[in-house]
PDB file of N, CA and C in Angstrom:
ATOM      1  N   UNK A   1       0.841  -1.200   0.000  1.00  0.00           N
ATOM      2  CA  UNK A   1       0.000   0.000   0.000  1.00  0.00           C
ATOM      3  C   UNK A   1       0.877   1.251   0.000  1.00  0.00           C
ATOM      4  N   UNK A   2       0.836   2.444  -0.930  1.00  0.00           N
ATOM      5  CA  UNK A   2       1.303   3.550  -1.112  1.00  0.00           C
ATOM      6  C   UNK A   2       0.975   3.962   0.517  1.00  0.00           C
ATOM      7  N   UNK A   3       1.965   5.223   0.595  1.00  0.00           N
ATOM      8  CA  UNK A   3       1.454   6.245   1.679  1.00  0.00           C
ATOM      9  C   UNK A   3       0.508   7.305   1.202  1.00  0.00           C
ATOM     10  N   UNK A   4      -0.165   7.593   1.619  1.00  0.00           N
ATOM     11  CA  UNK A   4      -1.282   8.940   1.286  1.00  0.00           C
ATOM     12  C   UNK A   4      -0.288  10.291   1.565  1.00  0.00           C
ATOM     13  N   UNK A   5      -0.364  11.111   1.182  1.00  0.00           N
ATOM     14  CA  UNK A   5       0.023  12.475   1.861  1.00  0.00           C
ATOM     15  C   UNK A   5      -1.011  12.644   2.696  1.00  0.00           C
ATOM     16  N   UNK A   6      -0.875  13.698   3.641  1.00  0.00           N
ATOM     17  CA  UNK A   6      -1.202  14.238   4.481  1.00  0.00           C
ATOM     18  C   UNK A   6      -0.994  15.961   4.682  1.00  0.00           C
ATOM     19  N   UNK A   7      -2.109  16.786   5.141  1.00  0.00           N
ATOM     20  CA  UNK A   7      -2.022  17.911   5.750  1.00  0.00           C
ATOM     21  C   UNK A   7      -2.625  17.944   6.782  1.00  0.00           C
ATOM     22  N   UNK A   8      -1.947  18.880   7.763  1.00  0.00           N
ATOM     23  CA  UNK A   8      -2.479  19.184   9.180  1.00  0.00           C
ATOM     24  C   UNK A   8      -3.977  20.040   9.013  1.00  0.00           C
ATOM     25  N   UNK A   9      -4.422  19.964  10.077  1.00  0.00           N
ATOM     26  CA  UNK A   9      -5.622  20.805   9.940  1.00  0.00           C
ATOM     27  C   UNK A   9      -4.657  22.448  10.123  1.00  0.00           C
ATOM     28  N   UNK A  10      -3.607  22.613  11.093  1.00  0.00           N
ATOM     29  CA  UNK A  10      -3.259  23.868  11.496  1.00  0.00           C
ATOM     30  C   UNK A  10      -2.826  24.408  10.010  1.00  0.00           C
ATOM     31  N   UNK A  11      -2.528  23.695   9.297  1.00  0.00           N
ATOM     32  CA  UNK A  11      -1.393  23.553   7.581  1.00  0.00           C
ATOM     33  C   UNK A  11      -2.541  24.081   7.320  1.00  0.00           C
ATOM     34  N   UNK A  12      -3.449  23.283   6.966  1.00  0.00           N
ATOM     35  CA  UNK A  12      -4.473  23.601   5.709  1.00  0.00           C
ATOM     36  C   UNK A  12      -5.082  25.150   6.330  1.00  0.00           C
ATOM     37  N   UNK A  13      -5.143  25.562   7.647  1.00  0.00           N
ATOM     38  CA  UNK A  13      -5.749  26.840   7.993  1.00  0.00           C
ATOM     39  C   UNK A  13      -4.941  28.140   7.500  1.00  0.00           C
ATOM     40  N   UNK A  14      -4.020  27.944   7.980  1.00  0.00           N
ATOM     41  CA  UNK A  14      -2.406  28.680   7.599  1.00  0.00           C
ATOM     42  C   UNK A  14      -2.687  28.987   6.119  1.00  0.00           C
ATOM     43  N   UNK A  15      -2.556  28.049   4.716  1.00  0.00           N
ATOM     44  CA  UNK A  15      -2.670  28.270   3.555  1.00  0.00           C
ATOM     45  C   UNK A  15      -3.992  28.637   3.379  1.00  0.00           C
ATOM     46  N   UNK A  16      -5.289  28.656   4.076  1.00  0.00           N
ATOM     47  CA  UNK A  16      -6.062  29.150   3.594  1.00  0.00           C
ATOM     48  C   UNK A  16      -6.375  30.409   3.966  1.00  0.00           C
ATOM     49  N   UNK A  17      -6.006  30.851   5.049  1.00  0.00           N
ATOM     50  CA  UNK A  17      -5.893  31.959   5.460  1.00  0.00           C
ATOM     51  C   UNK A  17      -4.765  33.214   4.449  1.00  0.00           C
ATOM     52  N   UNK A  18      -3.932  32.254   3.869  1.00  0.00           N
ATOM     53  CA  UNK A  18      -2.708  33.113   3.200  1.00  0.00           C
ATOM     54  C   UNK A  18      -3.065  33.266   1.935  1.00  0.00           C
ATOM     55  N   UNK A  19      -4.656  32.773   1.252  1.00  0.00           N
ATOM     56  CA  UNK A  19      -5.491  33.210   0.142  1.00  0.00           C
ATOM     57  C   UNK A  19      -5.002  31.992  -0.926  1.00  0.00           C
ATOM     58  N   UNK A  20      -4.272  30.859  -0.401  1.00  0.00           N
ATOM     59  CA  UNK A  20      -3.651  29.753  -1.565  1.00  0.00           C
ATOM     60  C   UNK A  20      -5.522  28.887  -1.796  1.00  0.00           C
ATOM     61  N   UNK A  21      -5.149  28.943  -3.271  1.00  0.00           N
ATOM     62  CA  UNK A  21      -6.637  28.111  -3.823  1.00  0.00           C
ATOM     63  C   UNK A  21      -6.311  26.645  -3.971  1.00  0.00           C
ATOM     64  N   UNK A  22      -7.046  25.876  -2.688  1.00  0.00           N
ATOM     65  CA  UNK A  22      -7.127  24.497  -2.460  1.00  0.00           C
ATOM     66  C   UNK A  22      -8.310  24.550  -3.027  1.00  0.00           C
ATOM     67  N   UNK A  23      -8.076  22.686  -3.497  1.00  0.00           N
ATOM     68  CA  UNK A  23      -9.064  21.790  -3.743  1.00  0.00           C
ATOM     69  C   UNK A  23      -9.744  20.955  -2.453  1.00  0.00           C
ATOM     70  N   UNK A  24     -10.823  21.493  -2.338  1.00  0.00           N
ATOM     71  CA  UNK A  24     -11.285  20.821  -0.592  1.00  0.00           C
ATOM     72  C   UNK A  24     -12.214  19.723  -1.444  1.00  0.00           C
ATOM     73  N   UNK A  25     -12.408  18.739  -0.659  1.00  0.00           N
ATOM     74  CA  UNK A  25     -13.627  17.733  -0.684  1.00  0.00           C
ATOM     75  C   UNK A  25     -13.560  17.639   0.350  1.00  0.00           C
ATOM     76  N   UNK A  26     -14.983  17.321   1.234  1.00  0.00           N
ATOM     77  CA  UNK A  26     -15.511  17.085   2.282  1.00  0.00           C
ATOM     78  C   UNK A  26     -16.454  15.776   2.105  1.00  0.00           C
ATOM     79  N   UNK A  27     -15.941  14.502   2.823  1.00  0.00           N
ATOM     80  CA  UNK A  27     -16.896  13.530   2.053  1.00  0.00           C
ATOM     81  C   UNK A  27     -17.853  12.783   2.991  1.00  0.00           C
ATOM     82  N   UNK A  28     -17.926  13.465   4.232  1.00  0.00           N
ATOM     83  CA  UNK A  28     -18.813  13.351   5.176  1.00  0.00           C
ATOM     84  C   UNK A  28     -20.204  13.394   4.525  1.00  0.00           C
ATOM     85  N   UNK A  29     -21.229  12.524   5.198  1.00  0.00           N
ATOM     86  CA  UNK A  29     -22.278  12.372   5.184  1.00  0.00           C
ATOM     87  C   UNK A  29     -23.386  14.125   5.747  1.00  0.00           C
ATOM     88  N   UNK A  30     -24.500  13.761   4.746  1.00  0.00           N
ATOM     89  CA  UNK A  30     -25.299  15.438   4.881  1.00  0.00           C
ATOM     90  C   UNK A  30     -25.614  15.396   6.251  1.00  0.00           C
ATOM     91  N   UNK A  31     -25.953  14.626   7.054  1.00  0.00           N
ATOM     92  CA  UNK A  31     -26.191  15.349   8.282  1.00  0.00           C
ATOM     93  C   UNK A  31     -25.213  16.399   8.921  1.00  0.00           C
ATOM     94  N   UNK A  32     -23.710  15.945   8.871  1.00  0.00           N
ATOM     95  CA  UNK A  32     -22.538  15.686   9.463  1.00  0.00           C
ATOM     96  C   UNK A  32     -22.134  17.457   8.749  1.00  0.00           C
ATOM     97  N   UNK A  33     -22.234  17.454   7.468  1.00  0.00           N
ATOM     98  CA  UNK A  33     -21.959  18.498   6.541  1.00  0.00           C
ATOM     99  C   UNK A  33     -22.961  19.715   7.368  1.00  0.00           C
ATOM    100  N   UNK A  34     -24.657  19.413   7.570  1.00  0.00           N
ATOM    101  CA  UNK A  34     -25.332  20.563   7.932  1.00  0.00           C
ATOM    102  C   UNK A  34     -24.541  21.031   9.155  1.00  0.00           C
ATOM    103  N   UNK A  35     -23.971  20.474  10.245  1.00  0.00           N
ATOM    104  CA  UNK A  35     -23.408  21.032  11.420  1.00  0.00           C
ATOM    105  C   UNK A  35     -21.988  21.977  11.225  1.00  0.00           C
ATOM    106  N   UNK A  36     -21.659  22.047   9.813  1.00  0.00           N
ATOM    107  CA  UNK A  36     -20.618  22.991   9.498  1.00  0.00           C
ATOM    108  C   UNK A  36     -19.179  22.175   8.592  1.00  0.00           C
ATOM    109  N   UNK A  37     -19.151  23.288   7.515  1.00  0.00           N
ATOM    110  CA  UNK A  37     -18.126  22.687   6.914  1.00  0.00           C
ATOM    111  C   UNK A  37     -17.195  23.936   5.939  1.00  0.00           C
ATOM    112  N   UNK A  38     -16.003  23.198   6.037  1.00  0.00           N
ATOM    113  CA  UNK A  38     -15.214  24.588   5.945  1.00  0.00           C
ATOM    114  C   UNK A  38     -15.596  25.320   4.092  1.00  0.00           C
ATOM    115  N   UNK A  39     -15.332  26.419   4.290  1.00  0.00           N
ATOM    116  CA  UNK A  39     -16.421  27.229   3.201  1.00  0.00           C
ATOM    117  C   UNK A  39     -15.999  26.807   2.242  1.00  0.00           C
ATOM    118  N   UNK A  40     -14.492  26.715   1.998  1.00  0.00           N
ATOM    119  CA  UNK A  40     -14.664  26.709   0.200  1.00  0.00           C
ATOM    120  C   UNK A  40     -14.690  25.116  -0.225  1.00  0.00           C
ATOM    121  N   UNK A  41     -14.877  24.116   0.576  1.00  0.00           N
ATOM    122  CA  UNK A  41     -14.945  22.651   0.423  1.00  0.00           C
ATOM    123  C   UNK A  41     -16.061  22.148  -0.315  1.00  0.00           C
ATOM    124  N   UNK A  42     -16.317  21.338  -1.287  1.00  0.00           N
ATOM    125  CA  UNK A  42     -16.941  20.801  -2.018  1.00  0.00           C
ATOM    126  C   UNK A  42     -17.365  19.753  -1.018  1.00  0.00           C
ATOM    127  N   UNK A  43     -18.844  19.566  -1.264  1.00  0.00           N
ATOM    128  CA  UNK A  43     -19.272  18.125  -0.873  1.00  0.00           C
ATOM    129  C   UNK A  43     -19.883  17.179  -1.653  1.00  0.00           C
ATOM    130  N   UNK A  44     -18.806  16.270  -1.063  1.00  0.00           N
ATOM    131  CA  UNK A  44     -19.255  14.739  -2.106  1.00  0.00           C
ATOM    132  C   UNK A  44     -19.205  13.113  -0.984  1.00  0.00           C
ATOM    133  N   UNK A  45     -20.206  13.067  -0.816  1.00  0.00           N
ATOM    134  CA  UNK A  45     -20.330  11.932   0.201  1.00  0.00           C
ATOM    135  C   UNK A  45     -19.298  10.748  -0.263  1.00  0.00           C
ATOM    136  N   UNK A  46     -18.589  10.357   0.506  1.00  0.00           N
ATOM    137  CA  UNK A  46     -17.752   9.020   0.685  1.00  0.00           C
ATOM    138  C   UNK A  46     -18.189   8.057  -0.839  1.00  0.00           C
ATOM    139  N   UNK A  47     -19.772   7.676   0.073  1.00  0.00           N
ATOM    140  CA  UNK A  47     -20.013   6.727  -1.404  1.00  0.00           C
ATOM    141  C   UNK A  47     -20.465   6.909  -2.659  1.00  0.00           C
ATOM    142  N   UNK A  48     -20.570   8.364  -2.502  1.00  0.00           N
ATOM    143  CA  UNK A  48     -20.683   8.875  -4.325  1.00  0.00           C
ATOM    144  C   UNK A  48     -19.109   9.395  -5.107  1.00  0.00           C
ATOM    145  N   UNK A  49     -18.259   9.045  -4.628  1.00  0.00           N
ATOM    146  CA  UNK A  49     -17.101   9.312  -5.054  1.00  0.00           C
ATOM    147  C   UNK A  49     -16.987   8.697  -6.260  1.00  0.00           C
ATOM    148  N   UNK A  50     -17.190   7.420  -6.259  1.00  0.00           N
ATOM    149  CA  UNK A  50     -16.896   6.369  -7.430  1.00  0.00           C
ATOM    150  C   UNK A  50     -17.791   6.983  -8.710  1.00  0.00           C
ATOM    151  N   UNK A  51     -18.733   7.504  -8.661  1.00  0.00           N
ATOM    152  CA  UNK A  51     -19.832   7.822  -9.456  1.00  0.00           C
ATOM    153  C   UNK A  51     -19.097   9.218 -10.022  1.00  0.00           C
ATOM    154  N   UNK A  52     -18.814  10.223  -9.162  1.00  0.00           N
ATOM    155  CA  UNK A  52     -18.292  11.735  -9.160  1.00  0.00           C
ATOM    156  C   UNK A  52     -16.608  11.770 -10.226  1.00  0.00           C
ATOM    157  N   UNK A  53     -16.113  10.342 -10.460  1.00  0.00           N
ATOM    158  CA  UNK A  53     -14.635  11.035 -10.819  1.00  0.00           C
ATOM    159  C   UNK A  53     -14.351  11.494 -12.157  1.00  0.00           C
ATOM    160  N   UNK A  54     -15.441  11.972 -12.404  1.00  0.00           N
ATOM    161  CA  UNK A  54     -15.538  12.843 -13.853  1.00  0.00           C
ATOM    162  C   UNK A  54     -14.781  14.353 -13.191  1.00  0.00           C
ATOM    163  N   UNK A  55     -15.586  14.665 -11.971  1.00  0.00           N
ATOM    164  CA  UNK A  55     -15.393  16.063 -11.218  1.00  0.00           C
ATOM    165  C   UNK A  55     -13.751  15.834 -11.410  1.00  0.00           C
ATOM    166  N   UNK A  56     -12.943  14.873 -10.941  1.00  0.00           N
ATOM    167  CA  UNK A  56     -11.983  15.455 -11.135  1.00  0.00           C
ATOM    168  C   UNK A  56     -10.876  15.260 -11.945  1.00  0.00           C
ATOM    169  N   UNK A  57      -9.685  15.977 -11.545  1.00  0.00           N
ATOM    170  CA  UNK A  57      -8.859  16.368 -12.731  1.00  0.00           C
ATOM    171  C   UNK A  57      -7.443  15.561 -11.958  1.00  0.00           C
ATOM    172  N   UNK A  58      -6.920  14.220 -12.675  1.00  0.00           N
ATOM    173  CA  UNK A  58      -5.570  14.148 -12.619  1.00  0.00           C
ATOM    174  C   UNK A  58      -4.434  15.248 -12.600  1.00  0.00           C
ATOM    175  N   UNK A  59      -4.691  16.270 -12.862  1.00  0.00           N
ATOM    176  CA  UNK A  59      -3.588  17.179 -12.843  1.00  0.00           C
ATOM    177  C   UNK A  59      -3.347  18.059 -11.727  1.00  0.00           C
ATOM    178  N   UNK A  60      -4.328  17.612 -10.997  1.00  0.00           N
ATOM    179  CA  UNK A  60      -5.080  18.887  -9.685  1.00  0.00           C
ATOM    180  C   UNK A  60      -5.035  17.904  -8.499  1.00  0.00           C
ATOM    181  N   UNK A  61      -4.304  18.540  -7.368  1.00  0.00           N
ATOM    182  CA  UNK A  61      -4.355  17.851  -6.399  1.00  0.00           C
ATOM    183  C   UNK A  61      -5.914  18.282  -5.279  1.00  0.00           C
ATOM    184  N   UNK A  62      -6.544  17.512  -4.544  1.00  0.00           N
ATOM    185  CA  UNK A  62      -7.550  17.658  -4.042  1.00  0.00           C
ATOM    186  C   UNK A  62      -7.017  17.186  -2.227  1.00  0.00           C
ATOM    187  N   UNK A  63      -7.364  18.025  -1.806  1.00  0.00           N
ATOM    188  CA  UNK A  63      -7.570  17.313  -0.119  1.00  0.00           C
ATOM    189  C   UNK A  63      -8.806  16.655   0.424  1.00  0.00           C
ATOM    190  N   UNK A  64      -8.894  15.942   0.851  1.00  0.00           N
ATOM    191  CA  UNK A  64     -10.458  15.393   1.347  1.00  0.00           C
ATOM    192  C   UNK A  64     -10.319  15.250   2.816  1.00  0.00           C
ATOM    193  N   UNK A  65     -11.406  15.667   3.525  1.00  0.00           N
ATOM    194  CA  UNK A  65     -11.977  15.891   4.764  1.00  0.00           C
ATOM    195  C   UNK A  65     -13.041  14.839   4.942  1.00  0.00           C
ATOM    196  N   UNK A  66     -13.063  14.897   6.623  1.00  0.00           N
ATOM    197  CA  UNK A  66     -14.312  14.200   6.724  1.00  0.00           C
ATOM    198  C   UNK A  66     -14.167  14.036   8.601  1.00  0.00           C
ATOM    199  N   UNK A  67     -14.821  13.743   9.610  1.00  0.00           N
ATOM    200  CA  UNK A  67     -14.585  14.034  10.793  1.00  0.00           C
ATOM    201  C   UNK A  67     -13.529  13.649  11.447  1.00  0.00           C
ATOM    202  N   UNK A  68     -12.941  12.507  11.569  1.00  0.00           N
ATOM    203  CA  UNK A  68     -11.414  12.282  12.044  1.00  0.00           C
ATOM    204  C   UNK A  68     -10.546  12.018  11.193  1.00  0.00           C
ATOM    205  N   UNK A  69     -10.927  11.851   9.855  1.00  0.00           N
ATOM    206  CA  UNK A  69      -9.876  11.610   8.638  1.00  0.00           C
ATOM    207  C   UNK A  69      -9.925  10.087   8.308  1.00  0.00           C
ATOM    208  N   UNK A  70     -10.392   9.175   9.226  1.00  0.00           N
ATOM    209  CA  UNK A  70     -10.707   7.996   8.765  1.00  0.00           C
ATOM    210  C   UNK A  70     -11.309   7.842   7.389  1.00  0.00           C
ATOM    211  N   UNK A  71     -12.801   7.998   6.814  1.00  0.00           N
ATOM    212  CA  UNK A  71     -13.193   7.598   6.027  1.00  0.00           C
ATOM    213  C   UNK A  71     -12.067   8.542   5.097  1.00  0.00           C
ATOM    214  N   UNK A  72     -11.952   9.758   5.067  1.00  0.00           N
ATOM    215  CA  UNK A  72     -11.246  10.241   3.727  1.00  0.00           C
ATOM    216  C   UNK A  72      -9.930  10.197   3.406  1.00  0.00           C
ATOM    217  N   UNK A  73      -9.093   9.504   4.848  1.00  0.00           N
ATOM    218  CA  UNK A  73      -8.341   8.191   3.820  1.00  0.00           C
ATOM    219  C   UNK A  73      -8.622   7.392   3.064  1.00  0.00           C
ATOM    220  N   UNK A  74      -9.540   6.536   3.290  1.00  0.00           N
ATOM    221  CA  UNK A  74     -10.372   5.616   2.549  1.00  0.00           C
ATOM    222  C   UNK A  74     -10.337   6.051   1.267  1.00  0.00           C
ATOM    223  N   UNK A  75     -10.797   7.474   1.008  1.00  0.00           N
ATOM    224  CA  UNK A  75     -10.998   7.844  -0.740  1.00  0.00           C
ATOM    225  C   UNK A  75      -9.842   8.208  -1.180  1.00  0.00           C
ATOM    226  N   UNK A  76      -9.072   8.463  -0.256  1.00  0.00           N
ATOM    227  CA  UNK A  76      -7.279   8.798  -0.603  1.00  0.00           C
ATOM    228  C   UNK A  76      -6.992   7.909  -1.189  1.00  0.00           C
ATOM    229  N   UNK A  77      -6.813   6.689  -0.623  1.00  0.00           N
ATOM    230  CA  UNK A  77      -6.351   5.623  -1.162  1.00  0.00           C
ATOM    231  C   UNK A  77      -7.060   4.777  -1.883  1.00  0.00           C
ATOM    232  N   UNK A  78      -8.251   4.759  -2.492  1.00  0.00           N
ATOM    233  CA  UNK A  78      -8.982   4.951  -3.620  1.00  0.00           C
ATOM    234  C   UNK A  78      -8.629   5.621  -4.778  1.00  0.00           C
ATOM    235  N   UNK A  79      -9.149   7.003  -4.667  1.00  0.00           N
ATOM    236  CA  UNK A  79      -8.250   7.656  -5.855  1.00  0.00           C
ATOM    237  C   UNK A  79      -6.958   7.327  -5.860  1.00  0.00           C
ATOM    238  N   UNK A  80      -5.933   7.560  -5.208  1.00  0.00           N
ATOM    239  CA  UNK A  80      -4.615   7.250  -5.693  1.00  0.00           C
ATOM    240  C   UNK A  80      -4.545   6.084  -6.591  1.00  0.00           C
ATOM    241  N   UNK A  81      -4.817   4.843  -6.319  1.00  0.00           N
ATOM    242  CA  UNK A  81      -5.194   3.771  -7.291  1.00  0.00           C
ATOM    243  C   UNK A  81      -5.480   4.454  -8.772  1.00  0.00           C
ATOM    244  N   UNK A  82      -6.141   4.906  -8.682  1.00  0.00           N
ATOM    245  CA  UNK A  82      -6.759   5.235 -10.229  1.00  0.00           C
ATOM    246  C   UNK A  82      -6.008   6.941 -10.166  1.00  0.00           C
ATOM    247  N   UNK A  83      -4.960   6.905  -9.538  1.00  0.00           N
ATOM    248  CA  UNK A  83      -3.688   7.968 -10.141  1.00  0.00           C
ATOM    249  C   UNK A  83      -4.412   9.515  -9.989  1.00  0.00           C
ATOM    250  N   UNK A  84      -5.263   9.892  -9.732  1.00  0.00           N
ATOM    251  CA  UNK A  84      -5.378  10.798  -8.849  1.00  0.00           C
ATOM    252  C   UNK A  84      -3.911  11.320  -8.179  1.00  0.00           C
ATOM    253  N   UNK A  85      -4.436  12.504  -7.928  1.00  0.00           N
ATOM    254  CA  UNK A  85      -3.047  13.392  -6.640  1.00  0.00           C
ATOM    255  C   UNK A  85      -4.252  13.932  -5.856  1.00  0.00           C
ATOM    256  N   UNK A  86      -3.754  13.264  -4.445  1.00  0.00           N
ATOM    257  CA  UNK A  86      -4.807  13.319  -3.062  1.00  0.00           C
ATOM    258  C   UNK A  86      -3.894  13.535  -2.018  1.00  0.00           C
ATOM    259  N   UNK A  87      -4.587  14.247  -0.787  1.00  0.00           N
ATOM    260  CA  UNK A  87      -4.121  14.541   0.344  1.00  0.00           C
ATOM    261  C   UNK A  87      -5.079  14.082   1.183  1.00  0.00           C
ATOM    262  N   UNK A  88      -4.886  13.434   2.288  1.00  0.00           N
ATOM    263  CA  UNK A  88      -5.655  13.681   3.933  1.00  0.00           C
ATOM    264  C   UNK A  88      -5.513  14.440   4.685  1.00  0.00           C
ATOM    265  N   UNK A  89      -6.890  15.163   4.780  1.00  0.00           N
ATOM    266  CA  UNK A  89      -6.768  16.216   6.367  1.00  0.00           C
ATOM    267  C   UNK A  89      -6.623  15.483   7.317  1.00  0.00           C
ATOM    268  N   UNK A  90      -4.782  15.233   8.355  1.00  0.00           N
ATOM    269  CA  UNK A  90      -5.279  14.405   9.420  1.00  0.00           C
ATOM    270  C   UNK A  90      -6.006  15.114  10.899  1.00  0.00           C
ATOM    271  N   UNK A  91      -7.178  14.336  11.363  1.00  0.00           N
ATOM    272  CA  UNK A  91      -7.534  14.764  12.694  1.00  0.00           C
ATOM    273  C   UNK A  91      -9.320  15.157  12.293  1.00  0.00           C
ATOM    274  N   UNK A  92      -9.195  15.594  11.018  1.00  0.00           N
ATOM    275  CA  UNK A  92     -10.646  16.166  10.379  1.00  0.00           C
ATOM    276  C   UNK A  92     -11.041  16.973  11.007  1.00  0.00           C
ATOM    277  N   UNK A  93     -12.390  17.042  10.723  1.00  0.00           N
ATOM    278  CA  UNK A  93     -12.784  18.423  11.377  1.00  0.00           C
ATOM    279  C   UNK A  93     -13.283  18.105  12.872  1.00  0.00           C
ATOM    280  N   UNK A  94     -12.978  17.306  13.364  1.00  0.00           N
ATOM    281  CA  UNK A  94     -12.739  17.215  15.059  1.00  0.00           C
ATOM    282  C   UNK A  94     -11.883  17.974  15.638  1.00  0.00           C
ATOM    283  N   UNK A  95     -10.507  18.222  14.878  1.00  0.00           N
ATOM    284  CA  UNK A  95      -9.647  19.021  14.756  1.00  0.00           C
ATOM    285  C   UNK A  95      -9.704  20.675  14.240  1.00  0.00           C
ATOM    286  N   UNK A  96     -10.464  20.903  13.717  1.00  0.00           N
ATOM    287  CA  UNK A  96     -10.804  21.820  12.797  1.00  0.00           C
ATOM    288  C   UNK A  96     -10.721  23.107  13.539  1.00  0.00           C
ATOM    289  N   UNK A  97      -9.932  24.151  13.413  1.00  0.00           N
ATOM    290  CA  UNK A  97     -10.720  25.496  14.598  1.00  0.00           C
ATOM    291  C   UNK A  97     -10.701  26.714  13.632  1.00  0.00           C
ATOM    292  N   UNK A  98     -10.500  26.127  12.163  1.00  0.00           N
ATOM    293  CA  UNK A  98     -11.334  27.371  11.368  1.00  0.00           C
ATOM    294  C   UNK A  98     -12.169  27.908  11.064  1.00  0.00           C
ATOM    295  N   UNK A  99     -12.965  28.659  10.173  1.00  0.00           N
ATOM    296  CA  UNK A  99     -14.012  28.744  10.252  1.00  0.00           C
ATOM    297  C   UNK A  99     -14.763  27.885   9.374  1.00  0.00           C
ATOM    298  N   UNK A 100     -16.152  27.996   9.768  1.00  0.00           N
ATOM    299  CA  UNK A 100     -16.809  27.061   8.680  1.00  0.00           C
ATOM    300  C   UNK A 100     -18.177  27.595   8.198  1.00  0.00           C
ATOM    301  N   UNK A 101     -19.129  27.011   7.923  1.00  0.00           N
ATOM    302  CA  UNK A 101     -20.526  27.469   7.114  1.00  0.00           C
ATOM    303  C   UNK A 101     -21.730  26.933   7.537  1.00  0.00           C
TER     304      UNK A 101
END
């Protein structure tokens, strides 16, 4: 098994705060999403990923979120398989003390 990359939640706040344009996915489930999710993050539930990879672009790296980072390893190492460039937020938004929506 490849390693996934990884970003910190403090990382990903830092660059977003410093105006850098990330690729967010958030692949938490809609309940989970209504209680807040960071603004410029796309949502695409865990199990519609497989269906969604038109959305994305091999050339574009994407981070994926989700509450402790468990499941969106899962799609990390999913996409990577099919050659994707992916990151994990580790800690998720349990971790999270940016703002959100």
């Amino acid at each position: 098994m490849r390693d996934i990359p990884t970003i910190t939640t403090e990382e990903l706040k830092r660059k977003l705060e410093a105006g850098e344009k990330l690729l967010l996915v958030d692949v938490r489930e809609d309940e989970e999403v209504a209680s807040g999710k960071i603004p410029t993050a796309i949502h695409i539930k865990m199990g519609d990923i497989p269906a969604n990879l038109d959305y994305f672009d091999k050339n574009k790296e994407y981070i994926f979120i989700c509450r402790s980072s468990y499941r969106s390893e899962r799609v990390c190492e999913y996409l990577q398989e099919q050659g994707y460039k992916v990151r994990n937020m580790v800690g998720g938004m349990l971790e999270w003390s940016g703002d959100v929506e």
